[in-house]
PDB file of N, CA and C in Angstrom:
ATOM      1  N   UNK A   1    -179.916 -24.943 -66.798  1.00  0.00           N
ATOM      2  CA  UNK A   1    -178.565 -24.535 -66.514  1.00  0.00           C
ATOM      3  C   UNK A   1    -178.015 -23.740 -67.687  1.00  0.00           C
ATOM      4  N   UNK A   2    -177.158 -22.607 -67.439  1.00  0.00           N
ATOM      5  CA  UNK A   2    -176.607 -21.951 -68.472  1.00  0.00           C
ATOM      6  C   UNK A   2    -175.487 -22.516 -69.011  1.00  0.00           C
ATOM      7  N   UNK A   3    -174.887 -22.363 -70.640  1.00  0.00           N
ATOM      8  CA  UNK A   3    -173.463 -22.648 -70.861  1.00  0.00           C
ATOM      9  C   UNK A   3    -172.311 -21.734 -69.579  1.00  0.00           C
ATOM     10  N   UNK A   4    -171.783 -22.719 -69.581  1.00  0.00           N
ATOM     11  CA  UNK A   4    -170.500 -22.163 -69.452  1.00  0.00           C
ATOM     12  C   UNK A   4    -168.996 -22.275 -69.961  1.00  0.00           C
ATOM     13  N   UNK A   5    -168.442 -21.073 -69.861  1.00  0.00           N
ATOM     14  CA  UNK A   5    -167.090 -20.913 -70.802  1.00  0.00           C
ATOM     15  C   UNK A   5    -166.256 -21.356 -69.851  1.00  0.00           C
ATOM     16  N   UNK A   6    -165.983 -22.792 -70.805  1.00  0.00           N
ATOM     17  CA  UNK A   6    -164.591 -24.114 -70.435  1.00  0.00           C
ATOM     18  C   UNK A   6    -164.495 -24.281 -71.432  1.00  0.00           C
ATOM     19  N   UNK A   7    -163.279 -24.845 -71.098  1.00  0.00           N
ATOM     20  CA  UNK A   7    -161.831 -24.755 -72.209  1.00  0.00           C
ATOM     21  C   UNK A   7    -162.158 -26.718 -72.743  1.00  0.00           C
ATOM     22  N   UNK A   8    -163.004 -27.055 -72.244  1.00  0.00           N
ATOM     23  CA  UNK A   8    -162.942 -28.405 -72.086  1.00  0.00           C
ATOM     24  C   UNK A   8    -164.680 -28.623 -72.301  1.00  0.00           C
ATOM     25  N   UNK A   9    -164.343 -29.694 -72.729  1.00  0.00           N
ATOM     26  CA  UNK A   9    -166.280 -30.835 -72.326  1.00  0.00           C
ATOM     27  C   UNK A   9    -166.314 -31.434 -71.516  1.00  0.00           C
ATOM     28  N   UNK A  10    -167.210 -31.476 -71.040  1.00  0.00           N
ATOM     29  CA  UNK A  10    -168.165 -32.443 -70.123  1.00  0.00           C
ATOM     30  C   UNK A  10    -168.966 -33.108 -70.516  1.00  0.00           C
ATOM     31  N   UNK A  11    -169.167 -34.528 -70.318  1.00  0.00           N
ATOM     32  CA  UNK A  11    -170.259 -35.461 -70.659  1.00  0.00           C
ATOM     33  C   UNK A  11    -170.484 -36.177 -69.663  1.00  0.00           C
ATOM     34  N   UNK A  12    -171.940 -35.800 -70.019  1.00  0.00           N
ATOM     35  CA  UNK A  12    -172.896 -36.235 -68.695  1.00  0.00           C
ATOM     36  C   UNK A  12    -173.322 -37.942 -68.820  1.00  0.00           C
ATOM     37  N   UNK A  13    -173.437 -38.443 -67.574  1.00  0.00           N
ATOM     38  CA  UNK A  13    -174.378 -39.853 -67.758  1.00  0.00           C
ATOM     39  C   UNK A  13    -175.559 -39.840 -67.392  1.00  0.00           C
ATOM     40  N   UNK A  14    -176.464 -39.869 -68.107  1.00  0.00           N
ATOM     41  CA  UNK A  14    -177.754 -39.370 -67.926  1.00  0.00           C
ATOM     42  C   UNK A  14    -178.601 -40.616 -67.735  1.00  0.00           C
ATOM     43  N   UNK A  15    -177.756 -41.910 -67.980  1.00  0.00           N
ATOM     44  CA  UNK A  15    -178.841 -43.173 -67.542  1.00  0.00           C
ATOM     45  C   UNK A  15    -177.327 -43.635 -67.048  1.00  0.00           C
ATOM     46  N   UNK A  16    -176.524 -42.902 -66.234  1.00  0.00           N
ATOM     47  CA  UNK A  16    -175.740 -43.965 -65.898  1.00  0.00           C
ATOM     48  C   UNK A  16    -175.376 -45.529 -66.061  1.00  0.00           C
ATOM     49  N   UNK A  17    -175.681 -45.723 -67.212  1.00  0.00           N
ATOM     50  CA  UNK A  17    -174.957 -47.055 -67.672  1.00  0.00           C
ATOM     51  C   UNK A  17    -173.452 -46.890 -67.839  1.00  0.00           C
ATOM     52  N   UNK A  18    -172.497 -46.234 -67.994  1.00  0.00           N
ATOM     53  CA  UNK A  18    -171.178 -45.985 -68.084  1.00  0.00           C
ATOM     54  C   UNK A  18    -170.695 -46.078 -66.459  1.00  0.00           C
ATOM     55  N   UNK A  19    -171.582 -45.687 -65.676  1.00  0.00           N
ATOM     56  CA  UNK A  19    -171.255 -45.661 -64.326  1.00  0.00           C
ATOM     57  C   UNK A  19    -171.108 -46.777 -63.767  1.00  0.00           C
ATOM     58  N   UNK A  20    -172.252 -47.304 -63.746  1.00  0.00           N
ATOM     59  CA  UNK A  20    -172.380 -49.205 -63.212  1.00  0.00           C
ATOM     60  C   UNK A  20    -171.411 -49.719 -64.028  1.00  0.00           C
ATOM     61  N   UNK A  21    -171.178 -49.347 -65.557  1.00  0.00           N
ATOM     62  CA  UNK A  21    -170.092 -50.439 -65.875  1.00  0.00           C
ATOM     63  C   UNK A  21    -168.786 -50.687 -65.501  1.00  0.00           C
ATOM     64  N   UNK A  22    -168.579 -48.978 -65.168  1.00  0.00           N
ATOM     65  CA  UNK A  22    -166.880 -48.987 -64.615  1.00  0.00           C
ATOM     66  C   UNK A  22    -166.781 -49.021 -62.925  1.00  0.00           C
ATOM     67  N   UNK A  23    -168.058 -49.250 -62.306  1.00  0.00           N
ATOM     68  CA  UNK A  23    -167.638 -49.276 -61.046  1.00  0.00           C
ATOM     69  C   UNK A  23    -167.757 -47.988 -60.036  1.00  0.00           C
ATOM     70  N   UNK A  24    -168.363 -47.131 -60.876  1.00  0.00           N
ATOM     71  CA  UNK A  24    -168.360 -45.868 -59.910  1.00  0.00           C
ATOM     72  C   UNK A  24    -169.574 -45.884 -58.171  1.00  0.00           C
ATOM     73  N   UNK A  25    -169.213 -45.578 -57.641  1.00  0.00           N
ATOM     74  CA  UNK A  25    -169.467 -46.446 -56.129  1.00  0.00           C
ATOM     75  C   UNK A  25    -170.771 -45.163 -55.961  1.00  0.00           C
ATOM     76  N   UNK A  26    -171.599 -45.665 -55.090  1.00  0.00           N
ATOM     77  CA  UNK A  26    -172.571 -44.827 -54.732  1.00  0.00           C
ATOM     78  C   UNK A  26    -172.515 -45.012 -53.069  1.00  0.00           C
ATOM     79  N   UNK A  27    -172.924 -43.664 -52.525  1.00  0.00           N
ATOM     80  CA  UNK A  27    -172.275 -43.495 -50.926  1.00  0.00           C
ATOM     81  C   UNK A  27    -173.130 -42.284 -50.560  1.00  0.00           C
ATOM     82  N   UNK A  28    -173.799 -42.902 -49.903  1.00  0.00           N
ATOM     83  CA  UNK A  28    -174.627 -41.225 -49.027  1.00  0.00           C
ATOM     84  C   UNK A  28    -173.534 -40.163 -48.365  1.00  0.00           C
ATOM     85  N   UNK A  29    -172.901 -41.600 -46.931  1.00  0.00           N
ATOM     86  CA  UNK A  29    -172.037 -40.598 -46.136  1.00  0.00           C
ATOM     87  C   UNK A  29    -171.161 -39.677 -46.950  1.00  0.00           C
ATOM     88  N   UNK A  30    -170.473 -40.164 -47.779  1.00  0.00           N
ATOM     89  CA  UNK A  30    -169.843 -39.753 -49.219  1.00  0.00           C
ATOM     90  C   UNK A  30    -169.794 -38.619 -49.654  1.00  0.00           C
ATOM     91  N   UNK A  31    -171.328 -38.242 -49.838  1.00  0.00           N
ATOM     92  CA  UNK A  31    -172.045 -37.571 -50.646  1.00  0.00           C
ATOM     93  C   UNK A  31    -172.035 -36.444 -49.207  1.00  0.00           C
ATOM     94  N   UNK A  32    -172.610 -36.430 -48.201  1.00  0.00           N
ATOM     95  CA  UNK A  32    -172.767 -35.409 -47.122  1.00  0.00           C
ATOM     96  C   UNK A  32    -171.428 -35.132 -46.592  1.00  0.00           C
ATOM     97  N   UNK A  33    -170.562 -36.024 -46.773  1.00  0.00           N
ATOM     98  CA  UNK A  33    -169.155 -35.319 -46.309  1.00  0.00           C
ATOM     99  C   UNK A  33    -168.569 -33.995 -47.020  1.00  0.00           C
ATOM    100  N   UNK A  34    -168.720 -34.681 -48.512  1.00  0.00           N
ATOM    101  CA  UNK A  34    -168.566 -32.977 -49.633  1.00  0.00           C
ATOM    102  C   UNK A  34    -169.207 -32.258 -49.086  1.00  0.00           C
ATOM    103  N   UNK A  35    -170.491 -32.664 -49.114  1.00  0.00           N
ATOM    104  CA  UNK A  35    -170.965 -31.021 -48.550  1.00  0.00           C
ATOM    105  C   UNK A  35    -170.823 -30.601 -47.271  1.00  0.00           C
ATOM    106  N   UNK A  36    -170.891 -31.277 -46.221  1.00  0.00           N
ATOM    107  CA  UNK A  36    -170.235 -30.551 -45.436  1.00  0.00           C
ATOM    108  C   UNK A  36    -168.806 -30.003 -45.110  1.00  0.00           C
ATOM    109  N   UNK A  37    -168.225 -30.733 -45.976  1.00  0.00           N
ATOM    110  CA  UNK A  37    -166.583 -30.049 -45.914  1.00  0.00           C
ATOM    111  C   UNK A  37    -165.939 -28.831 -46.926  1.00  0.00           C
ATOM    112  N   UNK A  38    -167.660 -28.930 -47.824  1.00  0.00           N
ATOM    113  CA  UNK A  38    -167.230 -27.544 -48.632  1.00  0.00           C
ATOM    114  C   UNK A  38    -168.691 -27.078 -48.606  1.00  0.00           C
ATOM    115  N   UNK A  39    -168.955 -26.754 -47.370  1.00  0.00           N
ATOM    116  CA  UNK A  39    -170.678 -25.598 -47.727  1.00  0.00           C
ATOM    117  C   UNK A  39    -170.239 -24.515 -48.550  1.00  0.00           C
ATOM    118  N   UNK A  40    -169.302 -23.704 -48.857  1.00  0.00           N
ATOM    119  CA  UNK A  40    -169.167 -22.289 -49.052  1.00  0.00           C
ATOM    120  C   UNK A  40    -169.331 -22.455 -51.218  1.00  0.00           C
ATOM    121  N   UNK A  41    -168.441 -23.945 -51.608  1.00  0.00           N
ATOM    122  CA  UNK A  41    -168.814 -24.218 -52.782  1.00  0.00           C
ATOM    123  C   UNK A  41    -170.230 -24.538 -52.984  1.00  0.00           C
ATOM    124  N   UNK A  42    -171.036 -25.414 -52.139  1.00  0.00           N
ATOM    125  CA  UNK A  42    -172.091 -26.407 -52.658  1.00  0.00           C
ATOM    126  C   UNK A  42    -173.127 -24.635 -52.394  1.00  0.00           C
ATOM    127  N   UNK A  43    -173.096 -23.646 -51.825  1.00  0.00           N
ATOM    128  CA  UNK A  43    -174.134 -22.438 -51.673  1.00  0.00           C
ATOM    129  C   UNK A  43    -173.481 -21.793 -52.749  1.00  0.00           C
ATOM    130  N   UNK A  44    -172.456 -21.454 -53.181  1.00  0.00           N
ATOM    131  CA  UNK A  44    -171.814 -20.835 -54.405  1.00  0.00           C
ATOM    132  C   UNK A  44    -172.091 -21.040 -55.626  1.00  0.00           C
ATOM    133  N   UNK A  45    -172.043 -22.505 -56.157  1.00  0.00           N
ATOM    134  CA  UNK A  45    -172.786 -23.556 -57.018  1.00  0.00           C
ATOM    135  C   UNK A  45    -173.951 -23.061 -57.116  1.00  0.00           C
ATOM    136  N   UNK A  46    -174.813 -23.235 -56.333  1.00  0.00           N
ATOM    137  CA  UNK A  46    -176.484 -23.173 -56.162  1.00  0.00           C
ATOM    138  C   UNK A  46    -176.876 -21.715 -56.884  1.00  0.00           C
ATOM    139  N   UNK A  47    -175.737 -20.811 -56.059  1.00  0.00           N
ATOM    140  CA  UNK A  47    -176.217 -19.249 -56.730  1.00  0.00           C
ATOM    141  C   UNK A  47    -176.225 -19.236 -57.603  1.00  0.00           C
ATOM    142  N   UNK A  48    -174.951 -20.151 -58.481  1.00  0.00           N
ATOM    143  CA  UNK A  48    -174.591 -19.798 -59.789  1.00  0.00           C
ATOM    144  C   UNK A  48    -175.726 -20.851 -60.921  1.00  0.00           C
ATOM    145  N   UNK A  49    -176.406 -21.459 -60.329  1.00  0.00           N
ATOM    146  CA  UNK A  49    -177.804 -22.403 -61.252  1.00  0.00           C
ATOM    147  C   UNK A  49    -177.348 -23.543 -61.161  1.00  0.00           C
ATOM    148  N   UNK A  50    -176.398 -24.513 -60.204  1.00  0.00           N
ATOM    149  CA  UNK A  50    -175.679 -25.425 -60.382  1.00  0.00           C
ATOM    150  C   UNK A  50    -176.753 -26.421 -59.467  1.00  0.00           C
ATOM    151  N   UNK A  51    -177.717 -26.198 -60.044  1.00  0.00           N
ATOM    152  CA  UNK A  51    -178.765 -26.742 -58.953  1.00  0.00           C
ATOM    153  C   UNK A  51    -179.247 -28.297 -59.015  1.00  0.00           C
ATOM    154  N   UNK A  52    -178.786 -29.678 -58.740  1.00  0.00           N
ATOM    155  CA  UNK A  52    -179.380 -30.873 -58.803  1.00  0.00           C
ATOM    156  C   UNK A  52    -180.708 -30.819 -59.666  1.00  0.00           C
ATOM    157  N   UNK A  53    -180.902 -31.935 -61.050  1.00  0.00           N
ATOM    158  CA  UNK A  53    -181.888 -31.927 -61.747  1.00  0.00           C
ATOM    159  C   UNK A  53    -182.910 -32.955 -60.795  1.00  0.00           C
ATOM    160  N   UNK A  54    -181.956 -33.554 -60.061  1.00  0.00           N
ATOM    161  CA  UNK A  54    -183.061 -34.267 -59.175  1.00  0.00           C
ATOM    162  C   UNK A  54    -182.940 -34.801 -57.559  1.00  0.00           C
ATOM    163  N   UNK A  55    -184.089 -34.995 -56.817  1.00  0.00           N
ATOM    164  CA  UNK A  55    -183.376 -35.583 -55.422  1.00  0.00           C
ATOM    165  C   UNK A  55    -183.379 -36.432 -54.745  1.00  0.00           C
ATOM    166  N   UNK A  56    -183.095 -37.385 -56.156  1.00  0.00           N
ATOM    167  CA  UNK A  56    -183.120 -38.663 -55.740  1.00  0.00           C
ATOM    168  C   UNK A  56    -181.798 -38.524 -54.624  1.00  0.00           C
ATOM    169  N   UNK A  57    -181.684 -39.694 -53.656  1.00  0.00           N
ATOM    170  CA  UNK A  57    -180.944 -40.157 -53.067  1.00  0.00           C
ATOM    171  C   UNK A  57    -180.117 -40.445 -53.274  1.00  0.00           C
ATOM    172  N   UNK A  58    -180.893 -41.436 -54.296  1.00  0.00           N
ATOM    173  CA  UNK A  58    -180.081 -42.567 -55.101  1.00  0.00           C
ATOM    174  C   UNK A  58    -178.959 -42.322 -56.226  1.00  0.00           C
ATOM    175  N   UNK A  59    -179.653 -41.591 -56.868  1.00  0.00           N
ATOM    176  CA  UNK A  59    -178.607 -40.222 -58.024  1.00  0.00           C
ATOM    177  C   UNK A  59    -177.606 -39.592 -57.248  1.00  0.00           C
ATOM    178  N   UNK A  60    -178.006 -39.018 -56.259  1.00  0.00           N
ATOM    179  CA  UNK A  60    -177.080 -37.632 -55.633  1.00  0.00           C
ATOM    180  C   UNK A  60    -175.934 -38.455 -54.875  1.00  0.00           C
ATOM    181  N   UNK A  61    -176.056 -39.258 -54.612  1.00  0.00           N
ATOM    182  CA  UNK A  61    -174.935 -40.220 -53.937  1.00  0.00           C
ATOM    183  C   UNK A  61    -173.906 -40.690 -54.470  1.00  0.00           C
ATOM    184  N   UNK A  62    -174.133 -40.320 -55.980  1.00  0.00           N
ATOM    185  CA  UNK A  62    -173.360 -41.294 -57.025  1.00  0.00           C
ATOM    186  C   UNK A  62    -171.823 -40.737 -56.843  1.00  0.00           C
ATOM    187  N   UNK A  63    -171.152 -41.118 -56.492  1.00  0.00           N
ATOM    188  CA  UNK A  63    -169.720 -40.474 -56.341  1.00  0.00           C
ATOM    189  C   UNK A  63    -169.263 -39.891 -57.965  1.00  0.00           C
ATOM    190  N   UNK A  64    -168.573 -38.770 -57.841  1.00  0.00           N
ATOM    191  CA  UNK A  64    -168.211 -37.963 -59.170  1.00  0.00           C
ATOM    192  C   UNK A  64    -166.776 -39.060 -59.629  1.00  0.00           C
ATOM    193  N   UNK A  65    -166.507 -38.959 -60.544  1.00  0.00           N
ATOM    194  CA  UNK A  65    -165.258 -39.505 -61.928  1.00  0.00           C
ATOM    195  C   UNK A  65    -164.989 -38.101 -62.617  1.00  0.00           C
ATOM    196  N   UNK A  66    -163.118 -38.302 -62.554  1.00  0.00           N
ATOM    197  CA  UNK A  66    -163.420 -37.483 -63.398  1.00  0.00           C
ATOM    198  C   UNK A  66    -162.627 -38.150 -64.469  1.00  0.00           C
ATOM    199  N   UNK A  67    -162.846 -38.133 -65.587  1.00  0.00           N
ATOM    200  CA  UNK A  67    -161.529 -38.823 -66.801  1.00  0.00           C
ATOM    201  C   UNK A  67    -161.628 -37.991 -67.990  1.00  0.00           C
ATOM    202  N   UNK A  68    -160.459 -38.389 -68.282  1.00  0.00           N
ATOM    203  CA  UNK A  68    -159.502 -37.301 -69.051  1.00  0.00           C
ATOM    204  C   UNK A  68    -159.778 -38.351 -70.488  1.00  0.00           C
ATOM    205  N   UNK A  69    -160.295 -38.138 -71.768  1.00  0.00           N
ATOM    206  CA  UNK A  69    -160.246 -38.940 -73.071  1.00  0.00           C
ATOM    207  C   UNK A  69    -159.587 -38.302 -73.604  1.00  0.00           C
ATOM    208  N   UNK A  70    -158.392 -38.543 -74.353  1.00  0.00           N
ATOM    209  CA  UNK A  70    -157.811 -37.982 -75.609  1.00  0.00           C
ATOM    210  C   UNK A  70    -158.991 -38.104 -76.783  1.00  0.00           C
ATOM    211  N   UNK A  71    -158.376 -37.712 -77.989  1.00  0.00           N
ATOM    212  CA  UNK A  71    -158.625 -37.164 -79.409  1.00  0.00           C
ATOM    213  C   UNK A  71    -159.373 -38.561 -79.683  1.00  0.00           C
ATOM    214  N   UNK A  72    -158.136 -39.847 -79.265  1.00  0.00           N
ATOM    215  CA  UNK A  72    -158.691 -40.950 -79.873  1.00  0.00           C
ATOM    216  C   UNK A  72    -159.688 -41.917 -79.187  1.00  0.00           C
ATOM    217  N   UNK A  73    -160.267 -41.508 -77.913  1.00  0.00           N
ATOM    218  CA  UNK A  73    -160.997 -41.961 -77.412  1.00  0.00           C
ATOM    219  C   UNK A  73    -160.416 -42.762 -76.458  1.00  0.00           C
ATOM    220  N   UNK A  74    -158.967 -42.643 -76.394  1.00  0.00           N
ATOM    221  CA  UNK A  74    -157.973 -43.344 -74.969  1.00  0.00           C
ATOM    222  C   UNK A  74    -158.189 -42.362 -73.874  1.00  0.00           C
ATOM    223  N   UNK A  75    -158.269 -43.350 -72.344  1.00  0.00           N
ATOM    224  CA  UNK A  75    -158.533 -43.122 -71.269  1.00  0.00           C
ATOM    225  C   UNK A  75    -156.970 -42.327 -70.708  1.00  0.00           C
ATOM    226  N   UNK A  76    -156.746 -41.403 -70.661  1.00  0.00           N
ATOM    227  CA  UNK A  76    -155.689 -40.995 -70.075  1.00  0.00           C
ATOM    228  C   UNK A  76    -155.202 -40.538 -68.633  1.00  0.00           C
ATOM    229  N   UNK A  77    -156.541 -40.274 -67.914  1.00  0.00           N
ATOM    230  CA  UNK A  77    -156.304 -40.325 -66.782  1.00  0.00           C
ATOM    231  C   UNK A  77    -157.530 -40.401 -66.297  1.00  0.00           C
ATOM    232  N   UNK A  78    -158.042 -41.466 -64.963  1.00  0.00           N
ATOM    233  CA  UNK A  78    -159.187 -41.494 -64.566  1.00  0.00           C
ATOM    234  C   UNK A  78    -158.958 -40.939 -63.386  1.00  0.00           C
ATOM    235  N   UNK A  79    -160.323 -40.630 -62.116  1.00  0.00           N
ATOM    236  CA  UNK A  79    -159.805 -40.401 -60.907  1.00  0.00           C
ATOM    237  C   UNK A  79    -161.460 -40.212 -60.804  1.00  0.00           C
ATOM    238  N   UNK A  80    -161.350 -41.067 -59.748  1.00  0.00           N
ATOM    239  CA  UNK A  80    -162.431 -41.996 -59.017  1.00  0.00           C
ATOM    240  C   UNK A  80    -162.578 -40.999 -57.842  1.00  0.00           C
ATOM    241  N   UNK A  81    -163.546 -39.976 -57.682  1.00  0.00           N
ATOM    242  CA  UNK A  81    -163.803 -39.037 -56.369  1.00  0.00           C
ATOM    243  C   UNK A  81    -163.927 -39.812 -55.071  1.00  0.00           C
ATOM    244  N   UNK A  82    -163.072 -39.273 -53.892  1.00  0.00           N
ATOM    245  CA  UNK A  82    -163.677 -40.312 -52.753  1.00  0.00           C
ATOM    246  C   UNK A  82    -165.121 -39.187 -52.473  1.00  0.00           C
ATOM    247  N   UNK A  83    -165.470 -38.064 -52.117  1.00  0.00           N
ATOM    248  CA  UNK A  83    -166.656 -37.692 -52.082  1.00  0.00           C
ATOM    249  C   UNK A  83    -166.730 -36.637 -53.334  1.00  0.00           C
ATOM    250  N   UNK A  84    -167.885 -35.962 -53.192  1.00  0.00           N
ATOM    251  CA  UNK A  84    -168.714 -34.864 -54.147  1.00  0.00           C
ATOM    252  C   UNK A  84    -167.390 -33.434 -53.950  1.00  0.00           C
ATOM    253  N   UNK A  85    -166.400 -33.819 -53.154  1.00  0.00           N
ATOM    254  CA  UNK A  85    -165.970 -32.311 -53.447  1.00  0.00           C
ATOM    255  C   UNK A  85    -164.399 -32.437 -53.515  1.00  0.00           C
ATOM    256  N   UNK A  86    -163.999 -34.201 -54.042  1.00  0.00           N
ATOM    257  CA  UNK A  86    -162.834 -34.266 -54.844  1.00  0.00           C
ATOM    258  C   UNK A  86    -162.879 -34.626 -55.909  1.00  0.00           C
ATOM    259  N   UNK A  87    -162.342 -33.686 -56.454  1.00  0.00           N
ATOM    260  CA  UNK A  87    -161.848 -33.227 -58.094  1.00  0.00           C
ATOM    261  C   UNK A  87    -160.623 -33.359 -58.413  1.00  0.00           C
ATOM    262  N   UNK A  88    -160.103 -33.689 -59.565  1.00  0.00           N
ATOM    263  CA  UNK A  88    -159.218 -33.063 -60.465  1.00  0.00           C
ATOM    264  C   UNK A  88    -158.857 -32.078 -60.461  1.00  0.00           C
ATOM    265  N   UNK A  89    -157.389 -31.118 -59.979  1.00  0.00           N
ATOM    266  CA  UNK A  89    -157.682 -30.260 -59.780  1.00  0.00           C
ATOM    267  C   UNK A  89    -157.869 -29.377 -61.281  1.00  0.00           C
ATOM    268  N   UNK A  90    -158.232 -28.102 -61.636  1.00  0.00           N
ATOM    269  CA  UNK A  90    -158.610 -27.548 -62.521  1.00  0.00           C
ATOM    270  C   UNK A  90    -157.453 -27.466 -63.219  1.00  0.00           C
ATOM    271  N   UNK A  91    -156.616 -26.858 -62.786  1.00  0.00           N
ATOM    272  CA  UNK A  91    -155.369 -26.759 -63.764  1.00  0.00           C
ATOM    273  C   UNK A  91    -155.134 -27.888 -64.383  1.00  0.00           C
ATOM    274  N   UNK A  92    -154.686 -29.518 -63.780  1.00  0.00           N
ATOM    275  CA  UNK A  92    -154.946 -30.290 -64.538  1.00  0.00           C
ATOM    276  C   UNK A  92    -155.442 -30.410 -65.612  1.00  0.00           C
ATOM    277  N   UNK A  93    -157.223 -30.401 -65.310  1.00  0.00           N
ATOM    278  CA  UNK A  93    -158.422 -30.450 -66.623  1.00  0.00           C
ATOM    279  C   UNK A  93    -157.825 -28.952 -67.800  1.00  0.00           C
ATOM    280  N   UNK A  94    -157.516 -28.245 -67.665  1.00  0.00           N
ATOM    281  CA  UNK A  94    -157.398 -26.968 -68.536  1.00  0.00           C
ATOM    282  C   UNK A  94    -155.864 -27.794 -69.384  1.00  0.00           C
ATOM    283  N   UNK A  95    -155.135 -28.341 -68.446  1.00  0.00           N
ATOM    284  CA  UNK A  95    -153.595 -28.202 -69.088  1.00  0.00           C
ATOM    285  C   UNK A  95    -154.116 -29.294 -70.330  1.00  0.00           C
ATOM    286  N   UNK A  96    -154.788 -30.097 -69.770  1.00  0.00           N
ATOM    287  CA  UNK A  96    -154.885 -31.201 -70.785  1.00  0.00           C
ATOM    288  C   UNK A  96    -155.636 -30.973 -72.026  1.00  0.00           C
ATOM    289  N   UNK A  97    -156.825 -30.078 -71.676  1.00  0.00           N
ATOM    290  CA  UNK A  97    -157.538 -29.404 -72.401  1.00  0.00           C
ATOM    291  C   UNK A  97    -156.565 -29.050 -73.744  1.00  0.00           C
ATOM    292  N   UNK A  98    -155.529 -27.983 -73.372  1.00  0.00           N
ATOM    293  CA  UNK A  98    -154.834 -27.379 -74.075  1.00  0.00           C
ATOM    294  C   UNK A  98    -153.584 -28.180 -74.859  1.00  0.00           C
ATOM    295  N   UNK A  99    -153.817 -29.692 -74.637  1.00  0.00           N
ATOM    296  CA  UNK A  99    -152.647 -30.047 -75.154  1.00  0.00           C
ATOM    297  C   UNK A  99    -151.546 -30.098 -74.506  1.00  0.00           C
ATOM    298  N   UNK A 100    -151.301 -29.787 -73.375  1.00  0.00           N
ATOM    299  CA  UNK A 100    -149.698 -29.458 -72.751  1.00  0.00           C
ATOM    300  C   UNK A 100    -149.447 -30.872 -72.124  1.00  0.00           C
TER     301      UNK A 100
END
């Protein structure tokens, strides 16, 4: 995958232990509802290299989180995806990014 220019980080769970601890839910139907309620992102994504490192089931099901950490490592806003294609919206993630 290439960098990309955000105003913000992302950190990945790569053995999902942060996941199981806080509860993040795993859901097939879940998982196929995003995509079918946003094909035009999940083929957009794909063009752009946003391509699943794997296909597991079991992985791809994992419902997305998104949370917001301040400076000091406080949780400032969490938000628990009901499927793969609810987010935070961006402005949000940027405003906070920026301090505002």
């Amino acid at each position: 995958m290439r960098k990309r220019n955000i105003p913000f980080t992302i950190v990945a769970d790569e053995t999902y232990q942060n996941f199981r601890e806080n509860g993040i839910e795993k859901s097939f139907p879940s998982f196929m509802w995003g995509a079918i309620r946003s094909p035009i992102t999940m083929i957009l994504a794909s063009l752009k290299g946003y391509i699943p490192m794997t296909l597991s089931i079991s992985k791809m099901s994992t419902l997305p989180a998104d949370i917001l950490i301040d400076e000091d490592g406080k949780v400032v806003e969490a938000h628990y995806c009901k499927d793969t294609a609810d987010h935070l919206p961006i402005d949000r993630m940027i405003t906070f990014a920026k301090g505002e």
